[in-house]
PDB file of N, CA and C in Angstrom:
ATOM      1  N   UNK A   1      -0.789  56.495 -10.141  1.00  0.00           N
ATOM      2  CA  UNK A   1      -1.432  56.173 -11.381  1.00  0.00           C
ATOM      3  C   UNK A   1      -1.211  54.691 -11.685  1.00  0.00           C
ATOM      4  N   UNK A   2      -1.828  54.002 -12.151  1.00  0.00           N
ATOM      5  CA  UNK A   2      -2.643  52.511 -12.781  1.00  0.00           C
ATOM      6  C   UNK A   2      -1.674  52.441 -14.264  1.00  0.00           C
ATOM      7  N   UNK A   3      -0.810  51.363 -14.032  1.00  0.00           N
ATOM      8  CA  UNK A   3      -0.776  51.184 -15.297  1.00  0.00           C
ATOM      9  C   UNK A   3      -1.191  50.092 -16.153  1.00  0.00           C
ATOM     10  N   UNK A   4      -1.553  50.482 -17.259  1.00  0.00           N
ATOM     11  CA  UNK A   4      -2.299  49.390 -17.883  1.00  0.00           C
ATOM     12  C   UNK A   4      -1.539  48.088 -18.314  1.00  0.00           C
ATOM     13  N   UNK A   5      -0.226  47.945 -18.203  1.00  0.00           N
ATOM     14  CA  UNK A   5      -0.033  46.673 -18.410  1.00  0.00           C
ATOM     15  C   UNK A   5      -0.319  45.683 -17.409  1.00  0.00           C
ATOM     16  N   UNK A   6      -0.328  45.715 -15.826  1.00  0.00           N
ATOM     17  CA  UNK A   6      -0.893  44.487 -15.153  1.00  0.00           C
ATOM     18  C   UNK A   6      -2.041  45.025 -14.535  1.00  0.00           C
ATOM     19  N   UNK A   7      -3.323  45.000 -15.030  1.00  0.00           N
ATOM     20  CA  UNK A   7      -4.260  45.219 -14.648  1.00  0.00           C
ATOM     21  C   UNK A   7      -4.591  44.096 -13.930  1.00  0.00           C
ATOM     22  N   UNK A   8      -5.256  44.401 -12.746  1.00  0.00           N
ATOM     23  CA  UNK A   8      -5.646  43.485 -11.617  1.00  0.00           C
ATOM     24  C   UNK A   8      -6.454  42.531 -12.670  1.00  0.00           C
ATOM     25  N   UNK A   9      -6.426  41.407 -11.989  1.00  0.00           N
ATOM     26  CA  UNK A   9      -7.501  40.157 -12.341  1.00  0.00           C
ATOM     27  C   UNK A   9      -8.942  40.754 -12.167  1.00  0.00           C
ATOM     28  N   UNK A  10     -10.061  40.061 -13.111  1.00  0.00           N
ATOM     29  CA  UNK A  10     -11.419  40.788 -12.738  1.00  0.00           C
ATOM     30  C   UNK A  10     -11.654  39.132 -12.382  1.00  0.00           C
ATOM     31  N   UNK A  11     -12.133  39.000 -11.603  1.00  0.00           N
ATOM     32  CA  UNK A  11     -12.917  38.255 -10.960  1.00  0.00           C
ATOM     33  C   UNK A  11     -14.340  37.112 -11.693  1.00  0.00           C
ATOM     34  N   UNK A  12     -14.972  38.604 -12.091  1.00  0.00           N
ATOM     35  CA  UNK A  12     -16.180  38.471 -12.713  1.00  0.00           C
ATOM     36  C   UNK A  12     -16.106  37.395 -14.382  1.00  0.00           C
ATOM     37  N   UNK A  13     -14.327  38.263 -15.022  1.00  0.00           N
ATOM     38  CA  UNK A  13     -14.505  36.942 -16.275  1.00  0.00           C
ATOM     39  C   UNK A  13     -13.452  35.756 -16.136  1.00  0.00           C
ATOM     40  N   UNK A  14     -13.431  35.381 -14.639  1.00  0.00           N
ATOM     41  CA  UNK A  14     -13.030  33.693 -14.950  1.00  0.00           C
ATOM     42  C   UNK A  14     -13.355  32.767 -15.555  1.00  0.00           C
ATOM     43  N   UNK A  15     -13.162  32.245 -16.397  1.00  0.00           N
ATOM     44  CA  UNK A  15     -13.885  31.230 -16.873  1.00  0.00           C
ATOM     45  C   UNK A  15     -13.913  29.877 -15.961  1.00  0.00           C
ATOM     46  N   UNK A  16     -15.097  29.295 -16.292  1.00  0.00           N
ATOM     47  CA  UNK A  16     -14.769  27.731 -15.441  1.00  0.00           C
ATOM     48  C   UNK A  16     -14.993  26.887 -16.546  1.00  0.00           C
ATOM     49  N   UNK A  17     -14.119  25.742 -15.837  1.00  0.00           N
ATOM     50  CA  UNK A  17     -13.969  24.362 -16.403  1.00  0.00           C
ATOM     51  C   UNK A  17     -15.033  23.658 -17.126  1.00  0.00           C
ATOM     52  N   UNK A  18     -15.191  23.417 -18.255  1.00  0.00           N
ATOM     53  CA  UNK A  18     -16.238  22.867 -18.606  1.00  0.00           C
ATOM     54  C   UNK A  18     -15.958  21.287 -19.203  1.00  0.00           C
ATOM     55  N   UNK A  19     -16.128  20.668 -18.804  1.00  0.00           N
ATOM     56  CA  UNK A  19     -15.607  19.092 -18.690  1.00  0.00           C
ATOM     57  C   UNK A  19     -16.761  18.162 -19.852  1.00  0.00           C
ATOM     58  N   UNK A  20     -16.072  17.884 -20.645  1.00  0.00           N
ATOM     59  CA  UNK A  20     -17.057  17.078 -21.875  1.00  0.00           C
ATOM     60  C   UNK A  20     -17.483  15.643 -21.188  1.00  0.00           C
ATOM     61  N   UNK A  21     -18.626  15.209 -21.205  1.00  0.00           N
ATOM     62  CA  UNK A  21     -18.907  13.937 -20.852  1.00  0.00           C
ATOM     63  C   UNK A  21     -18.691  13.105 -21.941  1.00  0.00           C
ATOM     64  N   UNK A  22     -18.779  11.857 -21.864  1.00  0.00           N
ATOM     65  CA  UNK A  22     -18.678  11.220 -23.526  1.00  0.00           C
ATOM     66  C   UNK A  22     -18.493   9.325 -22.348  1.00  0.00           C
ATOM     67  N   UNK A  23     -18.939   8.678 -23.325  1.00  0.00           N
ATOM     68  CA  UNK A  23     -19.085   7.269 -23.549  1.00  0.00           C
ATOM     69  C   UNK A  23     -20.158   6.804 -21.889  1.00  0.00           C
ATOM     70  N   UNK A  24     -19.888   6.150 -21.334  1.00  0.00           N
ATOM     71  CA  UNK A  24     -20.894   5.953 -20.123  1.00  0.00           C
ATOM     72  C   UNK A  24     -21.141   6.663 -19.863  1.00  0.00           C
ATOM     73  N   UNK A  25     -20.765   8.045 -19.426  1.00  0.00           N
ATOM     74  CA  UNK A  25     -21.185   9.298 -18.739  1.00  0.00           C
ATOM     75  C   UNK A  25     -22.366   9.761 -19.150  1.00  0.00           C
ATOM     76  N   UNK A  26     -22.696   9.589 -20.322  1.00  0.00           N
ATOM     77  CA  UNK A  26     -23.641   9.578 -21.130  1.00  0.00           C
ATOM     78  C   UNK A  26     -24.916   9.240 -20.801  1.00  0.00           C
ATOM     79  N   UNK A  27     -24.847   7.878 -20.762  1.00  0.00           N
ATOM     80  CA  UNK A  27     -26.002   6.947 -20.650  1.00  0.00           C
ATOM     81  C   UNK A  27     -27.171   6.520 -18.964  1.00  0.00           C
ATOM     82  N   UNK A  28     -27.805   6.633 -18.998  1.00  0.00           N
ATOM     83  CA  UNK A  28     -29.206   6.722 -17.410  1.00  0.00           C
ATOM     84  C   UNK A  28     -28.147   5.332 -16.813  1.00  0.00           C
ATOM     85  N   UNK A  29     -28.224   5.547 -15.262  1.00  0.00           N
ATOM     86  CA  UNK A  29     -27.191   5.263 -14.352  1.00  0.00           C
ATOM     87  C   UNK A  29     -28.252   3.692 -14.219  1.00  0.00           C
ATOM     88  N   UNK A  30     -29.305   3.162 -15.155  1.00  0.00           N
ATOM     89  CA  UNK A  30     -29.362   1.928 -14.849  1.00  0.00           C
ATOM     90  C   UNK A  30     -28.762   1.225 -15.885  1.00  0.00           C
ATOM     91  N   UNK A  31     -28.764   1.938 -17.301  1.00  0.00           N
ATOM     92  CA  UNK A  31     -27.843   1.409 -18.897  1.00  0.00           C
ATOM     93  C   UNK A  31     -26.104   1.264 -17.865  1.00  0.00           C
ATOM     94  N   UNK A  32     -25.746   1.913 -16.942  1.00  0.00           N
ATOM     95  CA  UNK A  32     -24.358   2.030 -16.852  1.00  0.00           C
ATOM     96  C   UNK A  32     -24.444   1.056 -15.969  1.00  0.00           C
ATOM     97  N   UNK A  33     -24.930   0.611 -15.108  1.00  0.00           N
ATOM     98  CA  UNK A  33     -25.083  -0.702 -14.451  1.00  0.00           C
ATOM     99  C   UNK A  33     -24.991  -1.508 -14.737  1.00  0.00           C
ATOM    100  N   UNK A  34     -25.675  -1.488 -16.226  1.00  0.00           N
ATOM    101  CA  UNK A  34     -25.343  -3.193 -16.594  1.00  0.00           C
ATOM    102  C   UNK A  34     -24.002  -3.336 -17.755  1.00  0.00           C
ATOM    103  N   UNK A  35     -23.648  -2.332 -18.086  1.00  0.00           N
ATOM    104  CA  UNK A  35     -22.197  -2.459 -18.497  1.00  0.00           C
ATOM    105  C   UNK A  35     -20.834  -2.636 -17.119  1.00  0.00           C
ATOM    106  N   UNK A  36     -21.235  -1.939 -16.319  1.00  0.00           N
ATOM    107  CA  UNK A  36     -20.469  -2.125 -15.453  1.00  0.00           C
ATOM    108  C   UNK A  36     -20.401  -3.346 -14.427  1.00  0.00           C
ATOM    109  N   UNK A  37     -21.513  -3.903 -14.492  1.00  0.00           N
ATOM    110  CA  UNK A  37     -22.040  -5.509 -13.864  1.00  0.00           C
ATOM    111  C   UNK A  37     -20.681  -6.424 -14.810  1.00  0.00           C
ATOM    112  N   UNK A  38     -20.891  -6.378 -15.829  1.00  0.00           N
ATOM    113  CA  UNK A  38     -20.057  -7.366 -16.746  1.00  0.00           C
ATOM    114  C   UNK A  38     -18.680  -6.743 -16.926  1.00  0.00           C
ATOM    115  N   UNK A  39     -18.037  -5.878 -16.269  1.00  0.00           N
ATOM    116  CA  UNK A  39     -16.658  -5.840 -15.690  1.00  0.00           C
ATOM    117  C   UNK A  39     -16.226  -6.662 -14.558  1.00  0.00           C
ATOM    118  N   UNK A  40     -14.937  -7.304 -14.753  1.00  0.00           N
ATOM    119  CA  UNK A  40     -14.321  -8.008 -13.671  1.00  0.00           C
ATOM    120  C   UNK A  40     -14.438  -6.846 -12.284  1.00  0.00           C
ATOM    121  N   UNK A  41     -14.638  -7.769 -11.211  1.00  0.00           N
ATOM    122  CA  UNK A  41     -14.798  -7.193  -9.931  1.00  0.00           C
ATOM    123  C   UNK A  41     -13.143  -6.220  -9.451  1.00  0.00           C
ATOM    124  N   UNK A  42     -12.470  -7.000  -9.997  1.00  0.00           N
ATOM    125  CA  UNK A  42     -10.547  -6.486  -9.897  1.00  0.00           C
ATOM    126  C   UNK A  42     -10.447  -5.510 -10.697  1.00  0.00           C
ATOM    127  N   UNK A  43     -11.597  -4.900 -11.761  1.00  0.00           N
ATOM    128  CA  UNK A  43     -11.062  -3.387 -12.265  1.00  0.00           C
ATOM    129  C   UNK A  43     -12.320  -2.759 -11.353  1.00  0.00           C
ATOM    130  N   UNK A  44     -12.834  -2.879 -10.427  1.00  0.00           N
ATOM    131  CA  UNK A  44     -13.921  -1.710 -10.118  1.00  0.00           C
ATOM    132  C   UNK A  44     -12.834  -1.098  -9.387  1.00  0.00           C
ATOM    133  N   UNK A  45     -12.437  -1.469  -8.688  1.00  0.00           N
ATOM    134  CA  UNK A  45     -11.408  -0.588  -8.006  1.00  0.00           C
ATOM    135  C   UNK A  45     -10.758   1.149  -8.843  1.00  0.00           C
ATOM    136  N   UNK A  46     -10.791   0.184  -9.841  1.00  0.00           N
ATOM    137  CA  UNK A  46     -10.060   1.580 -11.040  1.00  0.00           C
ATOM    138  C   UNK A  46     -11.034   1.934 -11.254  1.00  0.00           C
ATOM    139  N   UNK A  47     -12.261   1.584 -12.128  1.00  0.00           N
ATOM    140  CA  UNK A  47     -13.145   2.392 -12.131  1.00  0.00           C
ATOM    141  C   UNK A  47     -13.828   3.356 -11.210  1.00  0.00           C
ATOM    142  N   UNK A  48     -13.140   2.949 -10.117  1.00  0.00           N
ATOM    143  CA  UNK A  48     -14.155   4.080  -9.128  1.00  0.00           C
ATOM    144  C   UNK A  48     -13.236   5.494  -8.715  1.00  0.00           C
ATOM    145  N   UNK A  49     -11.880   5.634  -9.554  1.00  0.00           N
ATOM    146  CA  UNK A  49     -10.885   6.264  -9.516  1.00  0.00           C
ATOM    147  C   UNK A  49     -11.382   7.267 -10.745  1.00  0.00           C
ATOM    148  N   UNK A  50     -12.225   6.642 -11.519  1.00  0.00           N
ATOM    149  CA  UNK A  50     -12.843   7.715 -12.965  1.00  0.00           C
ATOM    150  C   UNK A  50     -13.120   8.956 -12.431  1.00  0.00           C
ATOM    151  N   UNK A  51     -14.474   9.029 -11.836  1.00  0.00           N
ATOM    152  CA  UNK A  51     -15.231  10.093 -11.295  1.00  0.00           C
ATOM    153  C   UNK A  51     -16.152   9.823 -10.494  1.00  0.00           C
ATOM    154  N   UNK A  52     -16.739  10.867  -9.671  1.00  0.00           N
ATOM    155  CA  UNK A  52     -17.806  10.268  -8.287  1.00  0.00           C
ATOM    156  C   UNK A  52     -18.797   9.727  -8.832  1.00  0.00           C
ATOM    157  N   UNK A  53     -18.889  10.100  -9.811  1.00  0.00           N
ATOM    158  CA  UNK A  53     -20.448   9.323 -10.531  1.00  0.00           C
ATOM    159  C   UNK A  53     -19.922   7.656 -10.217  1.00  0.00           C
ATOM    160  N   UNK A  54     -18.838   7.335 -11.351  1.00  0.00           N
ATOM    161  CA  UNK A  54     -18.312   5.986 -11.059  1.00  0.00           C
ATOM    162  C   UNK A  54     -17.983   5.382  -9.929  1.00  0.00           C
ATOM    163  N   UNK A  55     -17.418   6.075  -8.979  1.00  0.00           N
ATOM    164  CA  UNK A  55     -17.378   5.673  -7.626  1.00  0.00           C
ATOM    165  C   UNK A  55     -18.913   5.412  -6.830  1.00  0.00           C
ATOM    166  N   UNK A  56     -19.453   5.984  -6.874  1.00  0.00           N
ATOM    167  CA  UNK A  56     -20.845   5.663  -5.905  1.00  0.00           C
ATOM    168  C   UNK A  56     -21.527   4.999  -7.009  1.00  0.00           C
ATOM    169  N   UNK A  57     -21.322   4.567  -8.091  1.00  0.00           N
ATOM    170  CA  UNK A  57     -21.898   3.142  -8.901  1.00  0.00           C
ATOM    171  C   UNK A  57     -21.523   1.909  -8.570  1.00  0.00           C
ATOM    172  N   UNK A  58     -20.344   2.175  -8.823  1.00  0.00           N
ATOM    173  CA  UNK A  58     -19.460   0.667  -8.165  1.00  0.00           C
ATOM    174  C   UNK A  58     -19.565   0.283  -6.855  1.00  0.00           C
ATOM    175  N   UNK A  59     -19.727   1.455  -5.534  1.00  0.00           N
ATOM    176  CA  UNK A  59     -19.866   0.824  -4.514  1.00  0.00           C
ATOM    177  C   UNK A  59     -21.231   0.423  -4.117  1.00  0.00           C
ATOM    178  N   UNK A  60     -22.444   0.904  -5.045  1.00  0.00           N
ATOM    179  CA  UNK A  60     -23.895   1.088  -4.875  1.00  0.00           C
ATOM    180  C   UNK A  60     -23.898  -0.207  -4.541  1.00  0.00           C
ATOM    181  N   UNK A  61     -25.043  -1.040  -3.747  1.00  0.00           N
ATOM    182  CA  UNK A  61     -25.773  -2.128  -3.852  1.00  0.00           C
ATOM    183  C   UNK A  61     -26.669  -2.564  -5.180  1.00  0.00           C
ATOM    184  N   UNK A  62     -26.467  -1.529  -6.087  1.00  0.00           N
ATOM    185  CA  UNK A  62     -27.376  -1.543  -6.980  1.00  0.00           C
ATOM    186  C   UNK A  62     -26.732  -2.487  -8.152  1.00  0.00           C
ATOM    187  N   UNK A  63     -25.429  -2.127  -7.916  1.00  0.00           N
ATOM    188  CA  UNK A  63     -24.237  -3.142  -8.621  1.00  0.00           C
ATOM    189  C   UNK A  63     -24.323  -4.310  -8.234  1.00  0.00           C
ATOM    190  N   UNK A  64     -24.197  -4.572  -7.064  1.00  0.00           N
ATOM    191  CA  UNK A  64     -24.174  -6.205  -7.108  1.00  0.00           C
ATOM    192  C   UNK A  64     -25.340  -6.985  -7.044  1.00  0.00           C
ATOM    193  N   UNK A  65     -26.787  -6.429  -6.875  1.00  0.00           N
ATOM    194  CA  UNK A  65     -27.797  -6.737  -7.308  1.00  0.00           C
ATOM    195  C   UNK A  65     -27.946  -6.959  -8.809  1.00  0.00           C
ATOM    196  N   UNK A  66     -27.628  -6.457  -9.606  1.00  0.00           N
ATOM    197  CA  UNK A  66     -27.327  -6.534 -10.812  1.00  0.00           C
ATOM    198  C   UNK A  66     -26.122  -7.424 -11.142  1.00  0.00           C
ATOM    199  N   UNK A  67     -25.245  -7.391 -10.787  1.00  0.00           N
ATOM    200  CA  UNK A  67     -24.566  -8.774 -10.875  1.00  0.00           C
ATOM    201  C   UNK A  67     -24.905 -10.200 -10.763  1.00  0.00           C
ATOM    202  N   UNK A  68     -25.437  -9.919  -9.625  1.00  0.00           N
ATOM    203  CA  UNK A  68     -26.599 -11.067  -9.171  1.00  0.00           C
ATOM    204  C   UNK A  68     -27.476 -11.756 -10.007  1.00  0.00           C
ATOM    205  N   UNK A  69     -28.363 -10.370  -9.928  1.00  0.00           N
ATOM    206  CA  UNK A  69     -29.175 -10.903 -11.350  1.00  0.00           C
ATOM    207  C   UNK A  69     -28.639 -11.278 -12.723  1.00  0.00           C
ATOM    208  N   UNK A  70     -28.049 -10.976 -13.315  1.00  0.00           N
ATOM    209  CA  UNK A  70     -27.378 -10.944 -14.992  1.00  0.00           C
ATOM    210  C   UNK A  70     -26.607 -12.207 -14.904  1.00  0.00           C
ATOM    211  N   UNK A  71     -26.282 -12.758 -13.441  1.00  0.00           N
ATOM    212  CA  UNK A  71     -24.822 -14.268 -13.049  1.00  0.00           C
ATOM    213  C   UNK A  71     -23.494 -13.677 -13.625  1.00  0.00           C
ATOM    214  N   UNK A  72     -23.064 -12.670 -13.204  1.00  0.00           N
ATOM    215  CA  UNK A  72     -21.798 -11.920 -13.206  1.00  0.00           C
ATOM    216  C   UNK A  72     -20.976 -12.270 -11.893  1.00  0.00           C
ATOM    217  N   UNK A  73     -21.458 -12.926 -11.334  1.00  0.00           N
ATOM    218  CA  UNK A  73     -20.651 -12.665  -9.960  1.00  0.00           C
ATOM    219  C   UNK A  73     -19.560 -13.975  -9.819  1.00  0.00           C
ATOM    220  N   UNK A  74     -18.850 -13.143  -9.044  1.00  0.00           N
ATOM    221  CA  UNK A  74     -17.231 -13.972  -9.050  1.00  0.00           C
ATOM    222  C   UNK A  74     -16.517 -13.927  -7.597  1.00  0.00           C
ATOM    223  N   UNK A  75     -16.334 -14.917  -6.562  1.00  0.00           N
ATOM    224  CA  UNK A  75     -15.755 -15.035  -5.440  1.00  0.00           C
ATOM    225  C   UNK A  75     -14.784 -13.849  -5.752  1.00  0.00           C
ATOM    226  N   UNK A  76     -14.274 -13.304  -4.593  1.00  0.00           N
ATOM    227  CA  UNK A  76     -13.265 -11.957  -4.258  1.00  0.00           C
ATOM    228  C   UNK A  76     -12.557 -12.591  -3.277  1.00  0.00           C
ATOM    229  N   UNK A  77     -11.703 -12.616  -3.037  1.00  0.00           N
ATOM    230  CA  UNK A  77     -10.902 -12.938  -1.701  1.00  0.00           C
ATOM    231  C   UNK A  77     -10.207 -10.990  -1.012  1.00  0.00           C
ATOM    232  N   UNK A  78     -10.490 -10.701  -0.093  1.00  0.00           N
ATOM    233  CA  UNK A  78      -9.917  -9.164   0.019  1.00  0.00           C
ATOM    234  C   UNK A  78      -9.009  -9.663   1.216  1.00  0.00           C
ATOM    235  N   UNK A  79      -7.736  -8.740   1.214  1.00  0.00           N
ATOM    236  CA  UNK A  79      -7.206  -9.177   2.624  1.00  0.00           C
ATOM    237  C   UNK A  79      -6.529  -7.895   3.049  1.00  0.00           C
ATOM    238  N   UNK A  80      -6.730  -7.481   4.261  1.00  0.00           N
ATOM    239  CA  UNK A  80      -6.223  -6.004   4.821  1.00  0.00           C
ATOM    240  C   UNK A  80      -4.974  -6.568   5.659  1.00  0.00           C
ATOM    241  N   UNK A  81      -3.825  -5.547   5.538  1.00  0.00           N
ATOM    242  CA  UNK A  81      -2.771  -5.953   5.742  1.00  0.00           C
ATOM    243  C   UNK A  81      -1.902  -4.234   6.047  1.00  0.00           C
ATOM    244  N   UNK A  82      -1.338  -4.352   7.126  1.00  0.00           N
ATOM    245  CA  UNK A  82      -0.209  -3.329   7.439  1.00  0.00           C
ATOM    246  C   UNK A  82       0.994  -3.560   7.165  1.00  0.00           C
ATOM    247  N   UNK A  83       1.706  -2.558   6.491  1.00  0.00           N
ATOM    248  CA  UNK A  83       2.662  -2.894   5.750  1.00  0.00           C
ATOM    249  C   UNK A  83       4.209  -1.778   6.507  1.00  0.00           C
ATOM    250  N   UNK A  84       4.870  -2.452   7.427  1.00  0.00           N
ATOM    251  CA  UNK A  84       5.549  -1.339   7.863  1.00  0.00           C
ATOM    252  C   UNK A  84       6.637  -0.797   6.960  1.00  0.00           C
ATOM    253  N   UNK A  85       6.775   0.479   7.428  1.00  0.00           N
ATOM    254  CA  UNK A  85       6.598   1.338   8.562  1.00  0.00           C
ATOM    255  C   UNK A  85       5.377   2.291   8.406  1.00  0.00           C
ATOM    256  N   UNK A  86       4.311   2.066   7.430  1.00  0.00           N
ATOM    257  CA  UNK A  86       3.143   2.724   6.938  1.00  0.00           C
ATOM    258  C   UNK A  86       2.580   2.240   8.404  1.00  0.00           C
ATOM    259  N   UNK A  87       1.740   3.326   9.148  1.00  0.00           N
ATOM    260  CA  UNK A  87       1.189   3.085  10.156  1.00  0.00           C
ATOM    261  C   UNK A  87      -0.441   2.247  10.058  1.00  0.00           C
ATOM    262  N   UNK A  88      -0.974   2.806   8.503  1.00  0.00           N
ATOM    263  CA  UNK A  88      -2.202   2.615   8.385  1.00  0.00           C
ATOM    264  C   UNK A  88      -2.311   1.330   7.195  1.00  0.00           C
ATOM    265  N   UNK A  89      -3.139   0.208   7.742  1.00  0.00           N
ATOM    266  CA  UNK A  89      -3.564  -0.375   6.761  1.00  0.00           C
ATOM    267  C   UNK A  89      -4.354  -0.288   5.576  1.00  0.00           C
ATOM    268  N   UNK A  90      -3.620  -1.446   4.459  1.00  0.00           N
ATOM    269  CA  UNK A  90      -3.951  -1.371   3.406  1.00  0.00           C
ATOM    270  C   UNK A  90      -5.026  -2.594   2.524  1.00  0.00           C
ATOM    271  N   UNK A  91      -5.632  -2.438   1.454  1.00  0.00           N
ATOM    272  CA  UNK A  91      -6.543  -2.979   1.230  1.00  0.00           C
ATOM    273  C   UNK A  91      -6.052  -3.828  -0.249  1.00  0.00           C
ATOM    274  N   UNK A  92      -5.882  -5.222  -0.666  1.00  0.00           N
ATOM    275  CA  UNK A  92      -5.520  -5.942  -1.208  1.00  0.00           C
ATOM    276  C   UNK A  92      -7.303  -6.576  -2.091  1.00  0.00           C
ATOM    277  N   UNK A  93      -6.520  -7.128  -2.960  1.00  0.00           N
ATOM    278  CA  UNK A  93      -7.446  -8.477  -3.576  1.00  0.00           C
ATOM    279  C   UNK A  93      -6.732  -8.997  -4.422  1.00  0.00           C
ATOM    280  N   UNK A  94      -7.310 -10.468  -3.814  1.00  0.00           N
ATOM    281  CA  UNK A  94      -6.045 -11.392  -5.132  1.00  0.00           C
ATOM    282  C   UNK A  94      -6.832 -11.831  -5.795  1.00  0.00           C
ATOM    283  N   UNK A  95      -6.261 -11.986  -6.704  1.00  0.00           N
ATOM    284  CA  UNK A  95      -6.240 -12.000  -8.241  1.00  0.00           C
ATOM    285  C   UNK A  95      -6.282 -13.647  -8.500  1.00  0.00           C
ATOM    286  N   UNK A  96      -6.874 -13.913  -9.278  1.00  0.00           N
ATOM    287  CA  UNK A  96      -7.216 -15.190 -10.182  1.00  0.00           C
ATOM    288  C   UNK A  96      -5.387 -15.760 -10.920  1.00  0.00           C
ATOM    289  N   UNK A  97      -4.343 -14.807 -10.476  1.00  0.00           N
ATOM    290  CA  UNK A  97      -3.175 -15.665 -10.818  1.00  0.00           C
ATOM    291  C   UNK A  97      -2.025 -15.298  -9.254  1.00  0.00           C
ATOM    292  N   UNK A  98      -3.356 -15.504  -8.456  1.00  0.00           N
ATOM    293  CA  UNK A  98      -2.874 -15.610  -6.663  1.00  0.00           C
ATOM    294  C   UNK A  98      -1.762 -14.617  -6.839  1.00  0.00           C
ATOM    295  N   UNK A  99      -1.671 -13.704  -6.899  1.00  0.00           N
ATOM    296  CA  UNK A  99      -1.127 -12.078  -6.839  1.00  0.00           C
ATOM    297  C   UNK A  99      -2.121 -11.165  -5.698  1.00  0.00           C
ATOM    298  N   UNK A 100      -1.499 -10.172  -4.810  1.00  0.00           N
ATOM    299  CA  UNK A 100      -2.036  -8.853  -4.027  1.00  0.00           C
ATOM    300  C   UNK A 100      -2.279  -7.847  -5.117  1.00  0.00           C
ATOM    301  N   UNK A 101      -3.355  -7.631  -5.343  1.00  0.00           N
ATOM    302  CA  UNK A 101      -3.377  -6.085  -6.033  1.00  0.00           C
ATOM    303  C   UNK A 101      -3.814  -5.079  -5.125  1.00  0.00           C
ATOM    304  N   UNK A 102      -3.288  -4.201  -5.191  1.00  0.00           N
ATOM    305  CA  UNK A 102      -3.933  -2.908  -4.297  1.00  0.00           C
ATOM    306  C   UNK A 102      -4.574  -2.545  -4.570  1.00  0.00           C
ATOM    307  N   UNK A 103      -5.978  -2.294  -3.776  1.00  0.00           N
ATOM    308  CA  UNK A 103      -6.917  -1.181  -4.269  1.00  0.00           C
ATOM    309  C   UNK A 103      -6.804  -0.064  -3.454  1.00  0.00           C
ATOM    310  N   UNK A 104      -7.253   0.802  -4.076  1.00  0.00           N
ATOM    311  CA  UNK A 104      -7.432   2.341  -2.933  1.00  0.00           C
ATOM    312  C   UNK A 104      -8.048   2.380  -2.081  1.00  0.00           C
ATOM    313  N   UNK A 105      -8.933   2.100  -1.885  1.00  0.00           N
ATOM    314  CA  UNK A 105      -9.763   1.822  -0.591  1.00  0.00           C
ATOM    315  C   UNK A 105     -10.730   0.499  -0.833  1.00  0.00           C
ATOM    316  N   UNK A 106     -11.696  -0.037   0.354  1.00  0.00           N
ATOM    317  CA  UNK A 106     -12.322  -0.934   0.287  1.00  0.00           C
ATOM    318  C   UNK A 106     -13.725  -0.069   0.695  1.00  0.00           C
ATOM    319  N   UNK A 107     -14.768  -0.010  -0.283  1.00  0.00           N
ATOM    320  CA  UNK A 107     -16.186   0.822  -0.443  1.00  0.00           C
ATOM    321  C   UNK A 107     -17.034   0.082   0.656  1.00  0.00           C
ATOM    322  N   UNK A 108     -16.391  -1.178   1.336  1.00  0.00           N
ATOM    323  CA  UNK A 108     -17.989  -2.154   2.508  1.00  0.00           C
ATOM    324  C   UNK A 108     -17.446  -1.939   3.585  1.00  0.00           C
TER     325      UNK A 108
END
């Protein structure tokens, strides 16, 4: 006999995640372009850590065409560098006060 205090999980009423959009998420992915054009090139890195939407914005060509156009654009210096005993290299950009910042990956 079944007892009713641990009744198996039903399957059927999981609920799922329902994730609120709010501020850019919002807005048609060419309005977010040009807010994101007029961010320093040294936070896209973070921004593309938001969500995939933000990630395949920032690495789009569509971004730096738009940079382009609007005169947003700013020399980058990137420098890949192995750092032992990490086997795999890592992806840098310095910074306007000649500092390495790490980014997570390099999107080119």
């Amino acid at each position: 006999m079944m007892s009713d205090c641990n009744p198996l999980p039903n399957n059927n009423k999981r609920r799922r995640r329902k994730t609120k959009e709010s501020g850019l998420q919002l807005l048609p992915d060419a309005v977010t372009l040009s807010c994101l054009a007029l961010v320093s090139r040294l936070d896209h890195a973070a921004l593309s850590l938001v969500s995939k939407r933000y990630r395949s914005l920032v690495a789009s060509p569509e971004l730096c065409r738009t940079r382009w156009l609007t005169g947003c654009t700013e020399a980058s210096f990137y420098v890949c560098l192995r750092i032992l005993p990490d086997p795999s290299p890592r992806w840098f950009i310095l910074t306007p006060n000649r500092r390495l910042s790490p980014i997570p990956s390099n999107p080119y």
